[in-house]
PDB file of N, CA and C in Angstrom:
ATOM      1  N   UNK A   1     -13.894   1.863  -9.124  1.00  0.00           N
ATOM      2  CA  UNK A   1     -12.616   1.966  -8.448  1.00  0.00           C
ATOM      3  C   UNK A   1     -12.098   0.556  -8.152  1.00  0.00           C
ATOM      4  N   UNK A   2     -11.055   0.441  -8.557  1.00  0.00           N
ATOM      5  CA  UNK A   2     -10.372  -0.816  -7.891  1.00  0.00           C
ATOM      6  C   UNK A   2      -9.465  -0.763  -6.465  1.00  0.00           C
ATOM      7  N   UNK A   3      -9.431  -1.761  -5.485  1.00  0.00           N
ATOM      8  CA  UNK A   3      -8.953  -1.827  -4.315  1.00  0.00           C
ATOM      9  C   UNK A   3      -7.731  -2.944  -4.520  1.00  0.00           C
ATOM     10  N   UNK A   4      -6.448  -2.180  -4.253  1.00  0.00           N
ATOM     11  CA  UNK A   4      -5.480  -2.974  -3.977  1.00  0.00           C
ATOM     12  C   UNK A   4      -4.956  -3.079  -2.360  1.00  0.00           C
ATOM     13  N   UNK A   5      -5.052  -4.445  -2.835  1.00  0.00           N
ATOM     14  CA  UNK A   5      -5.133  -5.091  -0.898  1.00  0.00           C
ATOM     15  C   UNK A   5      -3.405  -5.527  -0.753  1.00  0.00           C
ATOM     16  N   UNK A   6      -3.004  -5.053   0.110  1.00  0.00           N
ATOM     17  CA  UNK A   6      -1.221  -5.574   0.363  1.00  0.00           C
ATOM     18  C   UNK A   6      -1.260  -5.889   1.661  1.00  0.00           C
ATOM     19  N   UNK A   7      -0.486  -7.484   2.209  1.00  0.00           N
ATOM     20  CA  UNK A   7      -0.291  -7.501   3.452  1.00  0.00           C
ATOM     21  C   UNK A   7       1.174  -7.737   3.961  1.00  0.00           C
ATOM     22  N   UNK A   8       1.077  -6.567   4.767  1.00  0.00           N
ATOM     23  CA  UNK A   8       2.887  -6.326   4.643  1.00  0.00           C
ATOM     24  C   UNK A   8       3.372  -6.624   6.130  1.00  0.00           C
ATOM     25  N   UNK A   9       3.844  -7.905   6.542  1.00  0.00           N
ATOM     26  CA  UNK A   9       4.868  -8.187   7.642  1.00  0.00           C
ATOM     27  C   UNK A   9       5.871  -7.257   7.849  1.00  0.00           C
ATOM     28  N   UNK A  10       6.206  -6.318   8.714  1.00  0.00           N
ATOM     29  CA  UNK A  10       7.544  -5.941   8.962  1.00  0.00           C
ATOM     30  C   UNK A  10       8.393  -6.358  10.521  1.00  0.00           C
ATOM     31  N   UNK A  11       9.239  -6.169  10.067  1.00  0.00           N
ATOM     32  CA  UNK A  11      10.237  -6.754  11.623  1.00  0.00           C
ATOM     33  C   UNK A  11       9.548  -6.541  12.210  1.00  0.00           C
ATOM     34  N   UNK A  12      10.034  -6.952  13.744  1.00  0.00           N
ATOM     35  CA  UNK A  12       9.607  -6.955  15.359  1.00  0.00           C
ATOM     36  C   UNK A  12      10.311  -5.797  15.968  1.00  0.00           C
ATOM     37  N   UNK A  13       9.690  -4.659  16.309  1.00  0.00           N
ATOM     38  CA  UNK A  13       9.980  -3.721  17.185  1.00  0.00           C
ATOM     39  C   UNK A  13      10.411  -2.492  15.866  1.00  0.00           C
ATOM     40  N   UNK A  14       9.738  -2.435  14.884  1.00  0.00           N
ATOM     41  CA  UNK A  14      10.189  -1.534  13.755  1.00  0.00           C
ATOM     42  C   UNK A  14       8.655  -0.592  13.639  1.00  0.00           C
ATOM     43  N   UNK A  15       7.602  -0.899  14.425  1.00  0.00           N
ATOM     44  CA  UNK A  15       6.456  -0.882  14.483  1.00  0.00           C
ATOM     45  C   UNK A  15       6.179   0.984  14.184  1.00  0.00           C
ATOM     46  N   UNK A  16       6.972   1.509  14.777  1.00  0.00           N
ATOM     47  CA  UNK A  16       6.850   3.122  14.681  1.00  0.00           C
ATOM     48  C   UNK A  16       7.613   3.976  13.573  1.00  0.00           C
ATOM     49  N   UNK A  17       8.476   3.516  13.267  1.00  0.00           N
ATOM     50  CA  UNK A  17       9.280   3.693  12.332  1.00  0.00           C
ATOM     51  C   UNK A  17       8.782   3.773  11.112  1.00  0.00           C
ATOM     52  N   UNK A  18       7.625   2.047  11.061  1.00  0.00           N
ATOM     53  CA  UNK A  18       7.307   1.826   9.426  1.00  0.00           C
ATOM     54  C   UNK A  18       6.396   2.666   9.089  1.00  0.00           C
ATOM     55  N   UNK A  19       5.713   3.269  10.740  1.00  0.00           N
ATOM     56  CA  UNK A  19       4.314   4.216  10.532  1.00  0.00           C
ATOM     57  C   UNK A  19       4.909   5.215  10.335  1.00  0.00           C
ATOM     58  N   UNK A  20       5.590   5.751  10.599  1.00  0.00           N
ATOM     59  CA  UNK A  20       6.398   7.587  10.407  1.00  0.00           C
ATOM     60  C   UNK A  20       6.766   7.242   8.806  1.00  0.00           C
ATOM     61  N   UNK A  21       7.099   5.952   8.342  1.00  0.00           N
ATOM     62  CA  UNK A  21       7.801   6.238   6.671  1.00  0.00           C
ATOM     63  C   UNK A  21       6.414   5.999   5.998  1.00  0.00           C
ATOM     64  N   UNK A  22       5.664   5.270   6.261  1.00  0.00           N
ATOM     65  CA  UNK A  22       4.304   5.022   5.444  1.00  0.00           C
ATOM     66  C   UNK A  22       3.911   6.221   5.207  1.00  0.00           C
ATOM     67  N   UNK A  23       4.058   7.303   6.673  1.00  0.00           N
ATOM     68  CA  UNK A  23       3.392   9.176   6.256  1.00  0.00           C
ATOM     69  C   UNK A  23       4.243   9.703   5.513  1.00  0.00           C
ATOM     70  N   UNK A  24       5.115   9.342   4.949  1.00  0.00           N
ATOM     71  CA  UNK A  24       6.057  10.025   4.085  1.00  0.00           C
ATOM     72  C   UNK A  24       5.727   9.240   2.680  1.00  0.00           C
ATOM     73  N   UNK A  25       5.522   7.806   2.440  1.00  0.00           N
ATOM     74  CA  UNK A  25       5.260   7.709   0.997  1.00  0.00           C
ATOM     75  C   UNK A  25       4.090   7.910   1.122  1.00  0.00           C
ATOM     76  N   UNK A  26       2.791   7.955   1.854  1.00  0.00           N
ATOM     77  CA  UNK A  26       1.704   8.452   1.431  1.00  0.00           C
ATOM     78  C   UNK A  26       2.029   9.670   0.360  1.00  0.00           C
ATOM     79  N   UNK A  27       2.470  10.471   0.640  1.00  0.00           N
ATOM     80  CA  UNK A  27       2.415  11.741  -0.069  1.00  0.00           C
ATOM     81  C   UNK A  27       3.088  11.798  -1.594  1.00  0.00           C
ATOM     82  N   UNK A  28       3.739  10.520  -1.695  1.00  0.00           N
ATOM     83  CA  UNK A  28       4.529  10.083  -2.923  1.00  0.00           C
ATOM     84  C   UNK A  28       3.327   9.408  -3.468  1.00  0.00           C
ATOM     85  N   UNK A  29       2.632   8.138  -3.214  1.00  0.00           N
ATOM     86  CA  UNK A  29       1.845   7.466  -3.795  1.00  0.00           C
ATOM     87  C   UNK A  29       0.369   8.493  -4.171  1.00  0.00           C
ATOM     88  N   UNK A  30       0.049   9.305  -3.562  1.00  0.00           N
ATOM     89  CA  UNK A  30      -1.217  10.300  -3.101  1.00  0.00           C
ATOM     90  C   UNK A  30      -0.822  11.298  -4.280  1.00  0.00           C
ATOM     91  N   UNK A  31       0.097  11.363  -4.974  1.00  0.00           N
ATOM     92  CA  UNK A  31       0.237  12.091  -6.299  1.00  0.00           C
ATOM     93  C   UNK A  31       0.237  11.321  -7.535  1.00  0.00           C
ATOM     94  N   UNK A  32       0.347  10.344  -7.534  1.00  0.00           N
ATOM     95  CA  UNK A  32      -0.061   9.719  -8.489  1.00  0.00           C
ATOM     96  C   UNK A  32      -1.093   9.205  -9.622  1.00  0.00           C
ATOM     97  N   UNK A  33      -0.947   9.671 -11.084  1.00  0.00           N
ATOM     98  CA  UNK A  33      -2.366   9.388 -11.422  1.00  0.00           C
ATOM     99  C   UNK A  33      -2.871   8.215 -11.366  1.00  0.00           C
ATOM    100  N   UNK A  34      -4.414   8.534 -10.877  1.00  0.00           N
ATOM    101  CA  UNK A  34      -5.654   7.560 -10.721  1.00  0.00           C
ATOM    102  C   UNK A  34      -5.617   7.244  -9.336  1.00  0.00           C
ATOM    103  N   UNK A  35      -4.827   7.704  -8.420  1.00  0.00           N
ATOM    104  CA  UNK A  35      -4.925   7.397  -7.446  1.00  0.00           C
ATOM    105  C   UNK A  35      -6.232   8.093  -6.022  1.00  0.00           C
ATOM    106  N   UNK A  36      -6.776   7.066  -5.913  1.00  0.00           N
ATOM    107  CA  UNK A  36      -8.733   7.441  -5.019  1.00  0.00           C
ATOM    108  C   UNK A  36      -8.310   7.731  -3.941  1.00  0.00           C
ATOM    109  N   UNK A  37      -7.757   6.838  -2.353  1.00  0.00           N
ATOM    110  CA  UNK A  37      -7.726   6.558  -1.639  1.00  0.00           C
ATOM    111  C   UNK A  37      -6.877   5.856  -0.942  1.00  0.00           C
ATOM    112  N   UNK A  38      -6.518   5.482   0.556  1.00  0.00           N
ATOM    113  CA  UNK A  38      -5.668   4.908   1.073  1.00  0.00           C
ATOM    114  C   UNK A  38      -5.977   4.674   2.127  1.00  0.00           C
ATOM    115  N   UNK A  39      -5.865   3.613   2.705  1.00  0.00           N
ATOM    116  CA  UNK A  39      -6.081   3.782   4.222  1.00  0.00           C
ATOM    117  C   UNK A  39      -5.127   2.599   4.855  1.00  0.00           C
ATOM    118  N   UNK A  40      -4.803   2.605   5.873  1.00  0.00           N
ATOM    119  CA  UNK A  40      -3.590   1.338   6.093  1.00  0.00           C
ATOM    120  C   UNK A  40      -4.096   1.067   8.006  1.00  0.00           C
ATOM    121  N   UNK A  41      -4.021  -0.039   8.085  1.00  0.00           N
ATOM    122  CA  UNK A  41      -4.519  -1.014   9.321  1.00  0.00           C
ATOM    123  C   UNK A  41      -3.392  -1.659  10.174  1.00  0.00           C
ATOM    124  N   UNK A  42      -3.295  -1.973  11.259  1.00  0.00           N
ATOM    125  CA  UNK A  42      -2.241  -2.623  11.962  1.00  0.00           C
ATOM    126  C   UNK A  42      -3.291  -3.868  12.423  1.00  0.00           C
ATOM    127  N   UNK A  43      -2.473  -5.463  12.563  1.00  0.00           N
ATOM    128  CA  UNK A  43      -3.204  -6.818  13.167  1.00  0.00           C
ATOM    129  C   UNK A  43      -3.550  -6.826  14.874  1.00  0.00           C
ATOM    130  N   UNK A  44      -4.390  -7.141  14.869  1.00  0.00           N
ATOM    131  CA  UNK A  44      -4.676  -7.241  16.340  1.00  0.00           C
ATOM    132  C   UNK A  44      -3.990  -8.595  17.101  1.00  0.00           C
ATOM    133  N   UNK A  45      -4.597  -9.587  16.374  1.00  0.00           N
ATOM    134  CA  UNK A  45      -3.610 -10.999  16.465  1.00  0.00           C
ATOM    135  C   UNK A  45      -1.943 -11.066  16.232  1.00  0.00           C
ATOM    136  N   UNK A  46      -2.053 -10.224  15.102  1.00  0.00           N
ATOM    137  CA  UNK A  46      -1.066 -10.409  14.635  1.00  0.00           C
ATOM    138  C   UNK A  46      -0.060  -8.997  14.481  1.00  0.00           C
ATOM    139  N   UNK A  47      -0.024  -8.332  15.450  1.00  0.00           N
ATOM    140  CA  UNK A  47       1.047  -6.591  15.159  1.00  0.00           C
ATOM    141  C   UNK A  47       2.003  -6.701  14.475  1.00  0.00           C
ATOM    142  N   UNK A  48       2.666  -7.508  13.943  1.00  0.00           N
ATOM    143  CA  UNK A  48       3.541  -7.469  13.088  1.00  0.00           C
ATOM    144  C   UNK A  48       3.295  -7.254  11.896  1.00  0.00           C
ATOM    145  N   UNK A  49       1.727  -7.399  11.360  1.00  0.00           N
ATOM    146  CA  UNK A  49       1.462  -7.351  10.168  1.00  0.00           C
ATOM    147  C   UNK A  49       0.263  -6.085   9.761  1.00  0.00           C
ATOM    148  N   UNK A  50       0.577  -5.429   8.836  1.00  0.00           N
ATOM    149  CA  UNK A  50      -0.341  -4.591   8.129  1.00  0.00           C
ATOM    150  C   UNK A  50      -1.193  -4.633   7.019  1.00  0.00           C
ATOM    151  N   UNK A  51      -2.290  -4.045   7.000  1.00  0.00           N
ATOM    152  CA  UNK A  51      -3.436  -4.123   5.782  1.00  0.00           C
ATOM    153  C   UNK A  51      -3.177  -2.379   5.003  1.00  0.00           C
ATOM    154  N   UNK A  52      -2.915  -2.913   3.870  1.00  0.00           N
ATOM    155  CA  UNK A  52      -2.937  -1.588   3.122  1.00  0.00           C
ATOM    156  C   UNK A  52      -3.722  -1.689   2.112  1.00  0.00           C
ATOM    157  N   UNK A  53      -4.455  -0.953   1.879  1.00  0.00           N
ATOM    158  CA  UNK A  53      -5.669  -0.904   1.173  1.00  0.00           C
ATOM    159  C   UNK A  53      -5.805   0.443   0.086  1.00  0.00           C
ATOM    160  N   UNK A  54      -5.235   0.383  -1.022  1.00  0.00           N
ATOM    161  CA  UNK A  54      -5.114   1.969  -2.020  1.00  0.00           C
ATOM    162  C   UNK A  54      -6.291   1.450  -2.744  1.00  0.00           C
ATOM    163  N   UNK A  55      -6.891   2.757  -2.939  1.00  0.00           N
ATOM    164  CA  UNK A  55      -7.813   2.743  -4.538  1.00  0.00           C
ATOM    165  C   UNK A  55      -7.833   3.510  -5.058  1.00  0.00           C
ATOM    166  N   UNK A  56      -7.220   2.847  -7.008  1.00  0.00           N
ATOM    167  CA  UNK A  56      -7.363   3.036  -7.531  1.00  0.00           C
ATOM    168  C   UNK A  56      -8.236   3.710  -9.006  1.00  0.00           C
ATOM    169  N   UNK A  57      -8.669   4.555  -9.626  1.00  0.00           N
ATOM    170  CA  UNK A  57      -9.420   4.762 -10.699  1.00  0.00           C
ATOM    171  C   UNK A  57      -9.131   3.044 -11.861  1.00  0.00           C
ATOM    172  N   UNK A  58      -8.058   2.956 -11.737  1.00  0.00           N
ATOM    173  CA  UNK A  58      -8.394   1.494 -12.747  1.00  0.00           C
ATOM    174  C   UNK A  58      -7.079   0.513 -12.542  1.00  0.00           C
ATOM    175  N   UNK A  59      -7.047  -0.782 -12.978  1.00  0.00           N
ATOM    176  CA  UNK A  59      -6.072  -1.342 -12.831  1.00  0.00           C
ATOM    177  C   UNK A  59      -4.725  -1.294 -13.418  1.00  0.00           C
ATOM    178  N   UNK A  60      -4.604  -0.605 -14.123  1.00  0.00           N
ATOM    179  CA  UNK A  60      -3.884  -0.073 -15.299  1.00  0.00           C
ATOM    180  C   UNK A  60      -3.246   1.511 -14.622  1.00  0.00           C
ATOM    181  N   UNK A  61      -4.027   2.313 -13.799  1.00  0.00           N
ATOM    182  CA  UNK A  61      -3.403   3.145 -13.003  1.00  0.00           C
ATOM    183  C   UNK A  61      -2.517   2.728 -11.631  1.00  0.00           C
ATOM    184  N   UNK A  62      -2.468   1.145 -11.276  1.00  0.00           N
ATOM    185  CA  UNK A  62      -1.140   0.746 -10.441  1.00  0.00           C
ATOM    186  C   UNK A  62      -0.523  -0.083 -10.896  1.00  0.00           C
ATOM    187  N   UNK A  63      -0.924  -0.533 -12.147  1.00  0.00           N
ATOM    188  CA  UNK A  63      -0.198  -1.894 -12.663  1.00  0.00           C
ATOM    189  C   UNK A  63      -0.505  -1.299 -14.447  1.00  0.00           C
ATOM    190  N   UNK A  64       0.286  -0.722 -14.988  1.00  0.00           N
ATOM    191  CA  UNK A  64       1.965  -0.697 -14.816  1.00  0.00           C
ATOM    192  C   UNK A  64       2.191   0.747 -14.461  1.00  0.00           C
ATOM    193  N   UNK A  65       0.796   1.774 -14.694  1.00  0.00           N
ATOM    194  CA  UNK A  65       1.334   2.929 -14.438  1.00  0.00           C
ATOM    195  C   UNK A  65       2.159   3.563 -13.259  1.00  0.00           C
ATOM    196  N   UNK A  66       1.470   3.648 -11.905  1.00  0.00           N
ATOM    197  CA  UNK A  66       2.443   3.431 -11.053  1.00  0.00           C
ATOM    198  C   UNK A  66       3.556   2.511 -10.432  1.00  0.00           C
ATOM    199  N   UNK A  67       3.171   1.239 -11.123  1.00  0.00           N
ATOM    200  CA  UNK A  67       4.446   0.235 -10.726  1.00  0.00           C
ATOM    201  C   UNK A  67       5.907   0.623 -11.216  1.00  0.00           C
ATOM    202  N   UNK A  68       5.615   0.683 -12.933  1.00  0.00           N
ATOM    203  CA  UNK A  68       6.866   1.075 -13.817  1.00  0.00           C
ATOM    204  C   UNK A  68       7.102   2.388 -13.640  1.00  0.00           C
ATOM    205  N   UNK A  69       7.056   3.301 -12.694  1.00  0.00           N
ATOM    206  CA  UNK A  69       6.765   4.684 -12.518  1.00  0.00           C
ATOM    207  C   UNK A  69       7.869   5.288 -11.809  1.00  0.00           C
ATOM    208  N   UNK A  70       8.868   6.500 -11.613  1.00  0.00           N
ATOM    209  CA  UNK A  70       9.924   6.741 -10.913  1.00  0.00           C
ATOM    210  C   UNK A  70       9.379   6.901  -9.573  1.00  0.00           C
ATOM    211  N   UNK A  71       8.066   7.359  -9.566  1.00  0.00           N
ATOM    212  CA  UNK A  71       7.456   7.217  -8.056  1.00  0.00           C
ATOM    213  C   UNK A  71       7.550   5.940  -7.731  1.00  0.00           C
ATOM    214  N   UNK A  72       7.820   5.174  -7.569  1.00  0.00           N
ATOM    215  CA  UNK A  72       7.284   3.526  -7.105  1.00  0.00           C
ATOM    216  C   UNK A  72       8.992   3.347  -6.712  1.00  0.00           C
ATOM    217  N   UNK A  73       9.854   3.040  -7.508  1.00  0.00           N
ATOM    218  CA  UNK A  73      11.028   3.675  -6.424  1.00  0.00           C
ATOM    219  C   UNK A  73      11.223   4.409  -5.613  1.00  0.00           C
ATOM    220  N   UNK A  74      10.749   5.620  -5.587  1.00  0.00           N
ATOM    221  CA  UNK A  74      11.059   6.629  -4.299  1.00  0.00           C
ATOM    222  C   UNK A  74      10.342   5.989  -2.894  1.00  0.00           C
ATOM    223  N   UNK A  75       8.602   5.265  -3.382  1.00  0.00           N
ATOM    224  CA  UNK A  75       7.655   5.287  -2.833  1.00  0.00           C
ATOM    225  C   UNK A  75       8.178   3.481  -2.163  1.00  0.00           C
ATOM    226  N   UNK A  76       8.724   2.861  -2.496  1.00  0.00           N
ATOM    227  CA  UNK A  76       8.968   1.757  -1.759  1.00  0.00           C
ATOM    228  C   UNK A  76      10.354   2.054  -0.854  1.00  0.00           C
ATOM    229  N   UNK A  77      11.127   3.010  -1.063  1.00  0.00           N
ATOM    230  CA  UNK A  77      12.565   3.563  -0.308  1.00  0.00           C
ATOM    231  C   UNK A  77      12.422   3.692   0.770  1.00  0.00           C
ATOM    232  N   UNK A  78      10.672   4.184   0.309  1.00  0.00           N
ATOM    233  CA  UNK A  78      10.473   4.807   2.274  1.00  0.00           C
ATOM    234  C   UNK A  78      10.052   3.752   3.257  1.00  0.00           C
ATOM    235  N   UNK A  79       9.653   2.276   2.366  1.00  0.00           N
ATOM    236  CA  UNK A  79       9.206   1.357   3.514  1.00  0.00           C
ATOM    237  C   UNK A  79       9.762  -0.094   3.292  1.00  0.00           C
ATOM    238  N   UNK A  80      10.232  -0.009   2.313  1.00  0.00           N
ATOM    239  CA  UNK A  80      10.969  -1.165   2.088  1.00  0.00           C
ATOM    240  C   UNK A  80      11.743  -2.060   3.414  1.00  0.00           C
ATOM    241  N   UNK A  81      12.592  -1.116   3.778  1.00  0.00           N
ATOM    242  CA  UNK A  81      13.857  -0.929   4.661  1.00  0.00           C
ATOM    243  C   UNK A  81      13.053  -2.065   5.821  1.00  0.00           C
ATOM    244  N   UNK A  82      11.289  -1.692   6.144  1.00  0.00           N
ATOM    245  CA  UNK A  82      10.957  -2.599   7.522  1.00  0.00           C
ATOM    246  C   UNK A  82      10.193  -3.927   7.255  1.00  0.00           C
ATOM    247  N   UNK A  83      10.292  -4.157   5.807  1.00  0.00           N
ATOM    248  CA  UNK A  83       9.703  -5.382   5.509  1.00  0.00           C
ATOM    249  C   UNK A  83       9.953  -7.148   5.816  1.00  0.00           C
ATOM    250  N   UNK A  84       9.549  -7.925   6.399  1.00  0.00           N
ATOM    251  CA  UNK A  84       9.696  -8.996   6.510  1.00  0.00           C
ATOM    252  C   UNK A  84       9.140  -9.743   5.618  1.00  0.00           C
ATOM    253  N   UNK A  85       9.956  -9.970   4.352  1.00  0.00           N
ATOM    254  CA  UNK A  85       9.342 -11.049   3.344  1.00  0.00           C
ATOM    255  C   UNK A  85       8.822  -9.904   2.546  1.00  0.00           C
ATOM    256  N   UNK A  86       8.444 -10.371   1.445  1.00  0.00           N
ATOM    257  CA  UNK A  86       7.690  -9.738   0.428  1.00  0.00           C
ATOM    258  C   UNK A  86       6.417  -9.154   0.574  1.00  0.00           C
ATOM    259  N   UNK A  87       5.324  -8.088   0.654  1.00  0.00           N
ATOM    260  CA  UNK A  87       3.990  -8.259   0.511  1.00  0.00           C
ATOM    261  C   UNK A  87       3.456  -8.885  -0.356  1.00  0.00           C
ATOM    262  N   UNK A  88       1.905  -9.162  -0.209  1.00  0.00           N
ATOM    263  CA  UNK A  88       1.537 -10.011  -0.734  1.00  0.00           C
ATOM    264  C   UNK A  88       0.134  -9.223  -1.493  1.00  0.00           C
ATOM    265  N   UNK A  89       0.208  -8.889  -2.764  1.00  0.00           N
ATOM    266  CA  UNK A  89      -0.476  -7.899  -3.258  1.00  0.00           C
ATOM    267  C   UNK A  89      -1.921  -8.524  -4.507  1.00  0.00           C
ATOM    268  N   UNK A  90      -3.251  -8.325  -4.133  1.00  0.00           N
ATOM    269  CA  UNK A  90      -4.340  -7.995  -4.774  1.00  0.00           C
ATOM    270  C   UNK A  90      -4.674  -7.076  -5.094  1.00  0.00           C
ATOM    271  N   UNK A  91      -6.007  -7.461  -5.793  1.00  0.00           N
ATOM    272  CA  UNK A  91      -6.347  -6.051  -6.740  1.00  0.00           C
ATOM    273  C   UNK A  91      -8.087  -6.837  -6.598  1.00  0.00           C
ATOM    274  N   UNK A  92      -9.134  -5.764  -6.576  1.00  0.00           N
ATOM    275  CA  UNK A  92     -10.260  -6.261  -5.693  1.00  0.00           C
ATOM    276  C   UNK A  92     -11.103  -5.026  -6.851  1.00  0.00           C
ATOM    277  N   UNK A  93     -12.393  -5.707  -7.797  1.00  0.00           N
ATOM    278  CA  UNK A  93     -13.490  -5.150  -7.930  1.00  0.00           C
ATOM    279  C   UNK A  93     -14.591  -4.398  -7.657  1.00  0.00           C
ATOM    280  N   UNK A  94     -15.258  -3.951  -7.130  1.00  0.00           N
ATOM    281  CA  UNK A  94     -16.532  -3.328  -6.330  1.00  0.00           C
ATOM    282  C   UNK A  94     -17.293  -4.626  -7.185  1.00  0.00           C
ATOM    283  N   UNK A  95     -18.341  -4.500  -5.961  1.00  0.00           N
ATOM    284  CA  UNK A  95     -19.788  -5.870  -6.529  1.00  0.00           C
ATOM    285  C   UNK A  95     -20.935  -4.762  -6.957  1.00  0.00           C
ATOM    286  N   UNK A  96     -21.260  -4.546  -7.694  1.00  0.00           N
ATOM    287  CA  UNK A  96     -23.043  -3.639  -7.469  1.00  0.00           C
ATOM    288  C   UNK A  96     -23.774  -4.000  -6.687  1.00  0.00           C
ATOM    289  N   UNK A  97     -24.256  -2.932  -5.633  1.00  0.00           N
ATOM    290  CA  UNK A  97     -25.045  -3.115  -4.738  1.00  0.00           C
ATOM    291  C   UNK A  97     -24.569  -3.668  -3.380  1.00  0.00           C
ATOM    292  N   UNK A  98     -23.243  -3.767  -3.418  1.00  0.00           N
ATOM    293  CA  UNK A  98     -22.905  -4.687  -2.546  1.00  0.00           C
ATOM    294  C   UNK A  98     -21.429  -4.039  -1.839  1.00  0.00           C
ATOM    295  N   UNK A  99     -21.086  -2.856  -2.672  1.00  0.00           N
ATOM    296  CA  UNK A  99     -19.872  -1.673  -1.957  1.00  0.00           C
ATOM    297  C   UNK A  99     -20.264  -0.905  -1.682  1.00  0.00           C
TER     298      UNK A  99
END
């Protein structure tokens, strides 16, 4: 499985909002093929910023399949809107023995 890591700044005081639209593209991204898992984090230092963490079956199932995908429009509509700046997006291996 591959882990794509995104860290997504959104405005100041948009904090509930971005969480009510994140539960709405979950269910857009969560149909997608190859798609494992999801789980998404808020900063302790830093509340303005989020850890989103999807996994993938392969790299090729978010890059290009879901990127170039009509889901990936619908699925950024819903959170786009609270972003500050761009995320900042990886893509992460498993180690043997060591995930």
């Amino acid at each position: 499985m591959v882990l794509e890591h995104a860290l997504i700044t959104v405005r100041p005081d948009s904090h509930e909002e971005f969480q009510a639209a994140v539960t709405r593209a979950r269910e857009v991204i969560s149909a997608a093929p190859g798609f494992r898992s999801f789980a998404l984090r808020r900063g302790i230092e830093s509340p303005d910023r989020y850890l989103l963490l999807v996994g993938w079956e392969t790299l090729e199932d978010h890059v290009p399949g879901f990127r170039e995908s009509p889901a990936f429009a619908e699925w950024r509509s819903h959170i786009q809107p609270f972003f500050e700046g761009q995320p900042e997006v990886d893509h992460y291996d498993p180690l043997p023995g060591l995930s």
